[in-house]
Protein backbone atom coordinates (compact mmCIF):
# COMPACT_ATOMS: atom_id res chain seq x y z
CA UNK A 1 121.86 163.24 212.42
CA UNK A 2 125.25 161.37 212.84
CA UNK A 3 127.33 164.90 212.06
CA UNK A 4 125.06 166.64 214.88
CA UNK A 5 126.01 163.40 217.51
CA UNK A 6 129.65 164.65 216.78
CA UNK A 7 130.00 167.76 216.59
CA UNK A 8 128.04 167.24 220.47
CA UNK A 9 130.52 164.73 221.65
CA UNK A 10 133.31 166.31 220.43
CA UNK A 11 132.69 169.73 222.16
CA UNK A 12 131.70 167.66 225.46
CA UNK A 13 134.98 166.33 225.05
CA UNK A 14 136.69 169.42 223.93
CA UNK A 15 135.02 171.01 227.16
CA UNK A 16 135.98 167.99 229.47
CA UNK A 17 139.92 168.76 228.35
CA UNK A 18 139.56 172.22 228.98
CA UNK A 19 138.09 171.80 232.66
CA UNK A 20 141.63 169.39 233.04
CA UNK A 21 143.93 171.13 231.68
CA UNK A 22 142.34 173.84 234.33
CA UNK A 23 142.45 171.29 236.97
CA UNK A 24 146.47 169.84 236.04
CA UNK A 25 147.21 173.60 236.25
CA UNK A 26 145.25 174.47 239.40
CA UNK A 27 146.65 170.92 240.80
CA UNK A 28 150.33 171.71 239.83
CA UNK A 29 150.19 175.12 241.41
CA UNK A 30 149.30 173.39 245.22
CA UNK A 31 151.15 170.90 244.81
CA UNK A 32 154.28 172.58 244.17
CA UNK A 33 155.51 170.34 241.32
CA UNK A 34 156.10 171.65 237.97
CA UNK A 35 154.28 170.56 234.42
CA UNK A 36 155.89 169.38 231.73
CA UNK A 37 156.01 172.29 228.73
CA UNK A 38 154.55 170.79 225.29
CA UNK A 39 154.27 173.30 222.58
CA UNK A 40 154.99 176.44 224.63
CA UNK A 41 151.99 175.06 227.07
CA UNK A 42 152.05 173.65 230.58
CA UNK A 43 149.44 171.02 230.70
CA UNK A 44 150.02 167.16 230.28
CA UNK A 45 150.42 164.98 227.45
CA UNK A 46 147.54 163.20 227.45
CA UNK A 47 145.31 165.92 227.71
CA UNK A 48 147.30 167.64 225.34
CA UNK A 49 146.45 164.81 222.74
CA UNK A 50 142.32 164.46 223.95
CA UNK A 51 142.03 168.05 223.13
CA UNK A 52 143.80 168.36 219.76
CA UNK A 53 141.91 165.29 218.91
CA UNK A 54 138.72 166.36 219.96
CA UNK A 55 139.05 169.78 218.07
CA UNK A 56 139.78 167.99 215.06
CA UNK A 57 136.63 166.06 215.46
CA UNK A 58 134.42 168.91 215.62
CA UNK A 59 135.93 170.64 212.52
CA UNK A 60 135.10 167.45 210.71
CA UNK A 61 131.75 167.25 212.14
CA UNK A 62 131.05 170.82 211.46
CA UNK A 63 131.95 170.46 207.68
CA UNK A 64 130.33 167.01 207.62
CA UNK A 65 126.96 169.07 208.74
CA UNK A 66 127.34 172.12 206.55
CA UNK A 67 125.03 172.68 203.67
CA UNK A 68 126.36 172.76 200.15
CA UNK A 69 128.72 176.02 199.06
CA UNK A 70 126.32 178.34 196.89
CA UNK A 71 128.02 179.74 193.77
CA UNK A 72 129.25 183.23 193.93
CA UNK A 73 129.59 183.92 190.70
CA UNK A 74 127.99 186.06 188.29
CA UNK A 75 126.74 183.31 185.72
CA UNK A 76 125.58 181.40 188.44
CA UNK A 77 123.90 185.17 189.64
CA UNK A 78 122.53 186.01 186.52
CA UNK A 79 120.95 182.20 186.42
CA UNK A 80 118.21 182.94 188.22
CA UNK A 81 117.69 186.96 187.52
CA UNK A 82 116.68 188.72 184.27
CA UNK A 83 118.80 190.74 181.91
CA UNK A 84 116.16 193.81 182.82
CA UNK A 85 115.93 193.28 186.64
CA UNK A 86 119.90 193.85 186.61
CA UNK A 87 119.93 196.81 184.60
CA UNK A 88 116.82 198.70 186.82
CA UNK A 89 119.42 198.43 189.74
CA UNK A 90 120.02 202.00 191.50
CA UNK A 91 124.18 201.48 190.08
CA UNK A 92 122.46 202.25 187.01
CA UNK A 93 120.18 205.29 187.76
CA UNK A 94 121.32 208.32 186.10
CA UNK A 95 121.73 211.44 188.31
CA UNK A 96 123.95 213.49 186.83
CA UNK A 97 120.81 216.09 185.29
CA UNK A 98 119.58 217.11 188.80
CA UNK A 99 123.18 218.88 189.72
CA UNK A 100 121.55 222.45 187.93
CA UNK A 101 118.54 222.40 189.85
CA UNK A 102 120.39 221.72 193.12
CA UNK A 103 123.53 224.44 192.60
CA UNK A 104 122.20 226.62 190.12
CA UNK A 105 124.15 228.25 187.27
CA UNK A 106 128.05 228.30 188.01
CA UNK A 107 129.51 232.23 188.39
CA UNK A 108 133.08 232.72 187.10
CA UNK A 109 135.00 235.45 189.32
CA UNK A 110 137.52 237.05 188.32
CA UNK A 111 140.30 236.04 191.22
């Protein structure tokens, strides 16, 4: 429940820095001053920091509310599957006898 109240307040606040870095732009542009460039982006400090700070807060939220990695291994496959179920898998059918009935009897010629 706490990692779900995070992951919501950080995206408000992830959204909230988005809608000002809109607004410094928009407010920069009629104004006819000029921002500040931080990182190869024109938007101010501060709301530079809030959203770099806020996007960290939802990754940690997000991995806070995942579920536990499953294995992805075969043991940890073959752990709950039988020896038998594997081998009735179509990888195993054998197909090669129908290739007569399909094609026929091969003809050499002569060129």
């Amino acid at each position: 429940m706490l990692a779900r109240l995070v992951i919501l307040v950080s995206s408000m606040v992830l959204l909230h820095s988005a809608y000002s870095a809109w607004q410094a732009r928009i407010a920069a542009d009629t104004g006819g001053f000029e921002v500040e460039s931080i990182l190869g982006a024109r938007i101010p400090p501060d709301i530079l920091v809030e959203a770099v700070s806020s996007f960290i807060t939802l990754v940690i939220g997000i991995l806070w509310s995942a579920p536990a990695l499953k294995g992805v291994t075969f043991a940890s496959e073959m752990s709950s599957r039988s020896v038998d179920s594997t081998d009735s898998g179509i990888a195993f059918a054998n197909v090669r006898h129908r290739g007569s009935l399909l094609f026929g009897q091969e003809t050499k010629s002569f060129f």
